[in-house]
Protein backbone atom coordinates (compact mmCIF):
# COMPACT_ATOMS: atom_id res chain seq x y z
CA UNK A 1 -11.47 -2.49 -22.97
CA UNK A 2 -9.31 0.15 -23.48
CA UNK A 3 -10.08 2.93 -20.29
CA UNK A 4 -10.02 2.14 -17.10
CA UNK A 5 -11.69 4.78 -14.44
CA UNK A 6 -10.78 4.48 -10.82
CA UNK A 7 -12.87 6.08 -8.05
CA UNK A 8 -13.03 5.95 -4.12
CA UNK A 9 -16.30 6.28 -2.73
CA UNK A 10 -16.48 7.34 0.89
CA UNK A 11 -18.45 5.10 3.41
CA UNK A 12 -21.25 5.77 4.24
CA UNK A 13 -24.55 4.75 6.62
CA UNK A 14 -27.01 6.44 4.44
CA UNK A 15 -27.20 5.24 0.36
CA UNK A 16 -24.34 6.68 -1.79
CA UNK A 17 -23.92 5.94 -5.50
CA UNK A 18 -20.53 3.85 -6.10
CA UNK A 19 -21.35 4.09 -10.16
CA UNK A 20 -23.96 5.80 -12.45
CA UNK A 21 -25.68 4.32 -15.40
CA UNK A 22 -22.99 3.76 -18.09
CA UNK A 23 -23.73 1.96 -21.18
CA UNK A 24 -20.44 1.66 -22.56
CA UNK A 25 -19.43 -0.39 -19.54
CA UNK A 26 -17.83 -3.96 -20.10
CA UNK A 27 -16.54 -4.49 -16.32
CA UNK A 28 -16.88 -3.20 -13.02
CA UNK A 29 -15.20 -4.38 -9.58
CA UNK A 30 -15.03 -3.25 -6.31
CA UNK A 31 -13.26 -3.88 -3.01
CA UNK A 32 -14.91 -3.00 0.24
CA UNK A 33 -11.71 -1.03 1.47
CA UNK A 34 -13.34 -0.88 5.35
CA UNK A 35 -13.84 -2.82 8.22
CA UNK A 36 -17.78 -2.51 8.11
CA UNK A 37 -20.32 -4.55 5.60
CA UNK A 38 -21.21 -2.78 2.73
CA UNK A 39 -24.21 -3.56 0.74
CA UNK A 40 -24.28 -3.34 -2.94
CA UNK A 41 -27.08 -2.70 -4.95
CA UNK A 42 -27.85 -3.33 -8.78
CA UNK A 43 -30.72 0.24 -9.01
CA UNK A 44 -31.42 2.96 -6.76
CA UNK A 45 -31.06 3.23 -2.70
CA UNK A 46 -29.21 0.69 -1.26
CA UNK A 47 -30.44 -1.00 2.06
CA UNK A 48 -29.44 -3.46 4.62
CA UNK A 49 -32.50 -5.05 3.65
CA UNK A 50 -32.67 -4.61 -0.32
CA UNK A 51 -29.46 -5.45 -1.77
CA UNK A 52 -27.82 -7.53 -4.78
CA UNK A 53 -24.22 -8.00 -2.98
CA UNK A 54 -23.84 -8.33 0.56
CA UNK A 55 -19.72 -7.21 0.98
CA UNK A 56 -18.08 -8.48 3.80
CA UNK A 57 -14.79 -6.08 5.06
CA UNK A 58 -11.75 -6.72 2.84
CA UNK A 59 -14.23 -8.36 0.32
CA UNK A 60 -14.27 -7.93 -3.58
CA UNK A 61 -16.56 -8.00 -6.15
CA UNK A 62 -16.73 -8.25 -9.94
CA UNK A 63 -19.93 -7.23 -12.31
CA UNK A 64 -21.15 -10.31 -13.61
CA UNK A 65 -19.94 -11.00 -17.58
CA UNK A 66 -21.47 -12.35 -20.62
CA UNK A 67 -20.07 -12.54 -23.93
CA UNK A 68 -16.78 -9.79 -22.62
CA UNK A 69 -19.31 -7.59 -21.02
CA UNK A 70 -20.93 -6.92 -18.09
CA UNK A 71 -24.54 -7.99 -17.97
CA UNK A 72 -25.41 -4.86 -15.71
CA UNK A 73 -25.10 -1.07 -16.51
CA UNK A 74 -27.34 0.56 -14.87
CA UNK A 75 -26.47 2.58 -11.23
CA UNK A 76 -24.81 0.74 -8.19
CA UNK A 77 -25.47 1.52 -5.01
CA UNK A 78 -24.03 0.77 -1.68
CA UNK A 79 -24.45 1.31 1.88
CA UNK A 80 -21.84 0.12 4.89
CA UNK A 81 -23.32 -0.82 8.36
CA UNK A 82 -21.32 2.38 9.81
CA UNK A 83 -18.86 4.87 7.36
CA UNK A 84 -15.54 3.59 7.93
CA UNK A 85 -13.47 3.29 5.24
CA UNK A 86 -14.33 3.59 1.51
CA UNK A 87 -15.14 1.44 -1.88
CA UNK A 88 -12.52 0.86 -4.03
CA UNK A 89 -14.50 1.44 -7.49
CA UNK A 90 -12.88 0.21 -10.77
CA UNK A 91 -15.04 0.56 -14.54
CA UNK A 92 -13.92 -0.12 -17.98
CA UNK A 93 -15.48 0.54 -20.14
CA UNK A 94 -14.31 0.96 -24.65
């Protein structure tokens, strides 16, 4: 993994994309930088009721691995209960 891309995504209480579809990605992590929940979702439109990752304030998060890369990497999703604060959004990708 040789480039790292760093990204703050802005809270929000409707869905937001914290990454789009990247093939070349190996890893992914992300810290819920607010004092809300923010729910995380492997695909389109993230809800408080269809989610992968429920992220509790102050929580983080790393894309699950197999064999050095990340098993998912398609788009990410999130929501928070109310927009305070922001996702801390790290991918790496070759």
């Amino acid at each position: 993994m040789s480039n790292a891309t760093l990204t703050n995504v802005s809270s929000s209480a409707s869905n937001v994309t914290l990454l789009a579809a990247n093939s070349l990605r190996q890893m992914a992590c992300f810290y819920n930088d607010s004092t809300q929940v923010c729910y995380l979702k492997f695909g389109a439109t993230a809800t408080s009721s269809s989610y992968t990752v429920q992220l509790a304030a102050s929580a983080y998060y790393e894309l699950p691995m197999c064999n050095g890369r990340a098993v998912y990497t398609g788009k990410i999703d999130g929501i928070w209960a109310s927009a305070n604060g922001a996702m801390r959004v790290t991918e790496l990708t070759n």
